[in-house]
Protein backbone atom coordinates (compact mmCIF):
# COMPACT_ATOMS: atom_id res chain seq x y z
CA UNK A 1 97.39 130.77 28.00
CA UNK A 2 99.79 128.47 25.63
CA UNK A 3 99.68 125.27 25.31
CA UNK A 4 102.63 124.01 27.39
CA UNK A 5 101.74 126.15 30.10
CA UNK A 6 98.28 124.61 30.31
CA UNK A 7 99.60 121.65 30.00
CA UNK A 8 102.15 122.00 33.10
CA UNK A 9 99.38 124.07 34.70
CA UNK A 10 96.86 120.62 34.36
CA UNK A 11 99.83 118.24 35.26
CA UNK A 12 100.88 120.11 38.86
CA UNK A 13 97.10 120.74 39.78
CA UNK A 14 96.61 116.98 40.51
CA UNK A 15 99.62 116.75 42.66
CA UNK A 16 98.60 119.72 44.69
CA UNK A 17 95.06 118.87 45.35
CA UNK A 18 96.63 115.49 46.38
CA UNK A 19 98.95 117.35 49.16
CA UNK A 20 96.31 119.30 50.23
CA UNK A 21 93.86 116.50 50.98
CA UNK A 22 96.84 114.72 52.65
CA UNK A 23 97.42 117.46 54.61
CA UNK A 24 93.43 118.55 55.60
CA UNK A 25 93.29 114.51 56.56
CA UNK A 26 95.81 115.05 58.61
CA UNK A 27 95.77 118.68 60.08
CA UNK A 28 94.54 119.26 64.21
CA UNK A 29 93.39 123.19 62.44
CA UNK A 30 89.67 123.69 62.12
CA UNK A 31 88.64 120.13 63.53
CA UNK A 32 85.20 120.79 65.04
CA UNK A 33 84.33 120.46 68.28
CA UNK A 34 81.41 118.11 67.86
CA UNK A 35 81.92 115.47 64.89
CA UNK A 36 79.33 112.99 63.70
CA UNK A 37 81.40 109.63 64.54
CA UNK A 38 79.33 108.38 60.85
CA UNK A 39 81.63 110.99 59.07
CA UNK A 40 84.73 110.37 60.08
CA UNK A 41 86.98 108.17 58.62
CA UNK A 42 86.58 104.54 58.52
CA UNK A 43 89.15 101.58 57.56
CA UNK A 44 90.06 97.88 57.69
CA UNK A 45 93.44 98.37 57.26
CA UNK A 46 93.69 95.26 54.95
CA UNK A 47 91.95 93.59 57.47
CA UNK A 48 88.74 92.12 56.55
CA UNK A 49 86.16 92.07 59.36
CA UNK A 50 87.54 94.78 60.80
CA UNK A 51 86.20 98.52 61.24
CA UNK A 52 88.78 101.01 63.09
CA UNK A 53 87.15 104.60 63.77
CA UNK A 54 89.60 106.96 65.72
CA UNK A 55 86.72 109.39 67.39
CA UNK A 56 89.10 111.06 69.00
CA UNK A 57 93.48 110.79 68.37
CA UNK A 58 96.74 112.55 68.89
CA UNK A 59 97.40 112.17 65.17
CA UNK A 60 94.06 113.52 63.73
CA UNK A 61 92.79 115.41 66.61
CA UNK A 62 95.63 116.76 68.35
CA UNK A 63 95.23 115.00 71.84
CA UNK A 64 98.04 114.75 74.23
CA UNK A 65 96.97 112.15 76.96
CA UNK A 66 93.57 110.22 75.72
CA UNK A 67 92.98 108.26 72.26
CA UNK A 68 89.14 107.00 71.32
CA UNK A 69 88.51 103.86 68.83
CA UNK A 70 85.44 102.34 67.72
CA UNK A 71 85.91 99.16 66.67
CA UNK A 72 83.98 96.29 65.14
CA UNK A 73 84.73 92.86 64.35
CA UNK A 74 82.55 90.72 62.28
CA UNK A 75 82.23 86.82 63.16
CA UNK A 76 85.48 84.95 64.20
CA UNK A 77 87.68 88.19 63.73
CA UNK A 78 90.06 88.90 66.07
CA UNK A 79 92.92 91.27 67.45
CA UNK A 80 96.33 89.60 66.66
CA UNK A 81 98.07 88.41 70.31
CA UNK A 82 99.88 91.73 71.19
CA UNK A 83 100.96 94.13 74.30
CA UNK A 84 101.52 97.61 74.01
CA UNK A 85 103.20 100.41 76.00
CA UNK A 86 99.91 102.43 77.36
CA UNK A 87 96.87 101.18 79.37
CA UNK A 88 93.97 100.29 77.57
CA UNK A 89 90.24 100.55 78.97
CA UNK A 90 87.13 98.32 76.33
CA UNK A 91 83.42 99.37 76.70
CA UNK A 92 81.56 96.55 74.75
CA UNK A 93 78.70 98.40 72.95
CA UNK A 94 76.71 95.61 71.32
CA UNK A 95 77.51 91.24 70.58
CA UNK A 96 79.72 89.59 72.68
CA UNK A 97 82.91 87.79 72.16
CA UNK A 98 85.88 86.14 74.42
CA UNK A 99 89.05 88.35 75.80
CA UNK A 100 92.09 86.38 76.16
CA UNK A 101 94.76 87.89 78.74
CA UNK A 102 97.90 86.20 79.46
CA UNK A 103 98.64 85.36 83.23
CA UNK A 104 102.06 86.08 83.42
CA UNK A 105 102.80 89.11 81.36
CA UNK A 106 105.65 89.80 83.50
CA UNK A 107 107.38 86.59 83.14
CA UNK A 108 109.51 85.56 80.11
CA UNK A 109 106.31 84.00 77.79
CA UNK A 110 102.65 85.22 77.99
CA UNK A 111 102.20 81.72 79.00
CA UNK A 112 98.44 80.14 78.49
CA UNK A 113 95.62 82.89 78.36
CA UNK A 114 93.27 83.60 80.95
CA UNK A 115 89.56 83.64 79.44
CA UNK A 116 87.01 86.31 80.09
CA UNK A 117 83.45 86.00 78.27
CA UNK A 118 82.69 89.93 76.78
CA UNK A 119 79.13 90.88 76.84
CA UNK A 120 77.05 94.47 75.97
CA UNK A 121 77.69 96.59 78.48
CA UNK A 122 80.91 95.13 79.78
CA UNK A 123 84.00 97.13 80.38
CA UNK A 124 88.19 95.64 80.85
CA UNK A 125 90.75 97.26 81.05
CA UNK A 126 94.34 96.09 80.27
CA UNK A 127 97.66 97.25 82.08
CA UNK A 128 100.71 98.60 80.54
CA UNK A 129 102.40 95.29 78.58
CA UNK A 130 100.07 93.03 79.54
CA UNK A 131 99.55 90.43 76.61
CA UNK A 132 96.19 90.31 75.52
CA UNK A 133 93.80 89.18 72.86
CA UNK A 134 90.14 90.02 71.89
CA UNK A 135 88.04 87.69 69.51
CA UNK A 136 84.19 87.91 68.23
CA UNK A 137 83.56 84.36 68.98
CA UNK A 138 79.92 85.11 68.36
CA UNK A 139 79.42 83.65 64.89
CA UNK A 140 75.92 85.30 64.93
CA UNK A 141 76.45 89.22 65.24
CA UNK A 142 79.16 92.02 64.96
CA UNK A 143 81.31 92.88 68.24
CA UNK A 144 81.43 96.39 68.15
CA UNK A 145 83.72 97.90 71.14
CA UNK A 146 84.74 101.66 72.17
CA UNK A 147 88.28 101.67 73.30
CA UNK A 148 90.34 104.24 75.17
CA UNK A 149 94.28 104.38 75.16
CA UNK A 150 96.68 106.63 77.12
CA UNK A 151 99.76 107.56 76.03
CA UNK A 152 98.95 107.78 72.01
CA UNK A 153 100.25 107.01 69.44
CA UNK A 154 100.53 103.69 70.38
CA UNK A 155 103.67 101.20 70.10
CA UNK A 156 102.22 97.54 69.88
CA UNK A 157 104.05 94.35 70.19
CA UNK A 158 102.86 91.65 68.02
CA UNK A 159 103.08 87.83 69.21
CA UNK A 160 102.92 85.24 66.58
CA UNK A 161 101.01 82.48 69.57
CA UNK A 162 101.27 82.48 73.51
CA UNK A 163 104.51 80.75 73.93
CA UNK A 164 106.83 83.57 71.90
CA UNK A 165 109.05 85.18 74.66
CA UNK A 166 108.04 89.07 75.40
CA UNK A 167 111.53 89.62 73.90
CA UNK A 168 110.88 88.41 70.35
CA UNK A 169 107.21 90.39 70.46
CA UNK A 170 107.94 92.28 66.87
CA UNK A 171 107.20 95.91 67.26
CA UNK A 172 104.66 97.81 64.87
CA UNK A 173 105.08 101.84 65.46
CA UNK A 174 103.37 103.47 64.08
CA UNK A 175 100.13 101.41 64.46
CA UNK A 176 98.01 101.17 60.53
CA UNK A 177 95.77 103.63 61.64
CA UNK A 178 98.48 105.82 62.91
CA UNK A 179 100.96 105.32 59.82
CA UNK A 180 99.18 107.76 57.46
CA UNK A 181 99.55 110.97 59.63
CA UNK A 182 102.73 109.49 62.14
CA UNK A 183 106.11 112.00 61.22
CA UNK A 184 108.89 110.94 62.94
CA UNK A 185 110.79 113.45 64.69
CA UNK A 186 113.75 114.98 62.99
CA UNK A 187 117.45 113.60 64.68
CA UNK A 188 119.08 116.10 65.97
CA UNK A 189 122.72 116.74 66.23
């Protein structure tokens, strides 16, 4: 083989094995049916204290209806004050923490937060657009939480404190753990 073929040969290679692992991260083809949750992928998404697991997604997995987090928040981290257009069911696996839920999602502010203490073995759920919050305020141990969504991927509304109106709520779609594997679809004409 010459030279400057080798060369281009070792130049492309990287680029290719980088689309393919992009694309096997990705890909709903040859997922197995049973996964060991300690092999999947795992992420703070810049957010330390944080550890986002999708188990089981519309973007990785190929679901339609259902989406699956584990999620686990060291000491004093929370979730920022957001809503989001799909309901939203906790299980609280192990430590405990606070959920914050605003009492008049339906009005024009979130207004102040109700205040629910979160416990092992405690379940919520949260409605469609219902502002809501969820904080370790355990300073002792990890709050680790299993989470089910409907309606993936998920369009969130971020509020910067409880007295922003719904209407100035910035919208994050696609989600961070969404972002990597999220293709918009094509306009059409």
């Amino acid at each position: 083989m010459k030279a400057a073929s080798r060369s281009i040969l070792f130049s492309v290679l990287p680029l290719l094995f980088a689309s393919a692992v992009h694309a096997s991260i990705c890909s709903t083809k040859g997922i197995p049916l049973v996964r060991d949750i300690n092999a999947l992928s795992q992420s703070n998404y810049g957010r330390g204290g944080l550890s986002h697991i999708t188990v089981a997604g519309s973007l990785l997995h190929g679901l339609k209806e259902v989406e699956v987090w584990l999620q686990t928040f060291a000491p004093g981290i929370r979730t920022p004050i957001h809503r989001h257009s799909c309901e939203e069911v906790f299980v609280v696996l192990k430590g405990s923490g606070t959920l914050f839920i605003a009492e008049s999602s339906h009005e024009k502010y979130p207004g102040k937060p109700q205040e629910f203490n979160i416990f092992p073995n405690s379940t919520f759920n949260i409605p469609v657009n219902d502002a809501h919050q969820v904080w370790n305020t355990n300073q002792d141990e990890d709050l680790q939480v299993l989470v089910v969504i409907s309606r993936p991927p998920v369009k969130v509304f971020i509020y910067e404190d409880w007295s922003m109106p719904h209407t100035a709520a910035k919208l994050k779609f696609p989600y961070d753990w969404d972002e990597k594997c999220f293709h918009s679809p094509k306009d059409e004409l």
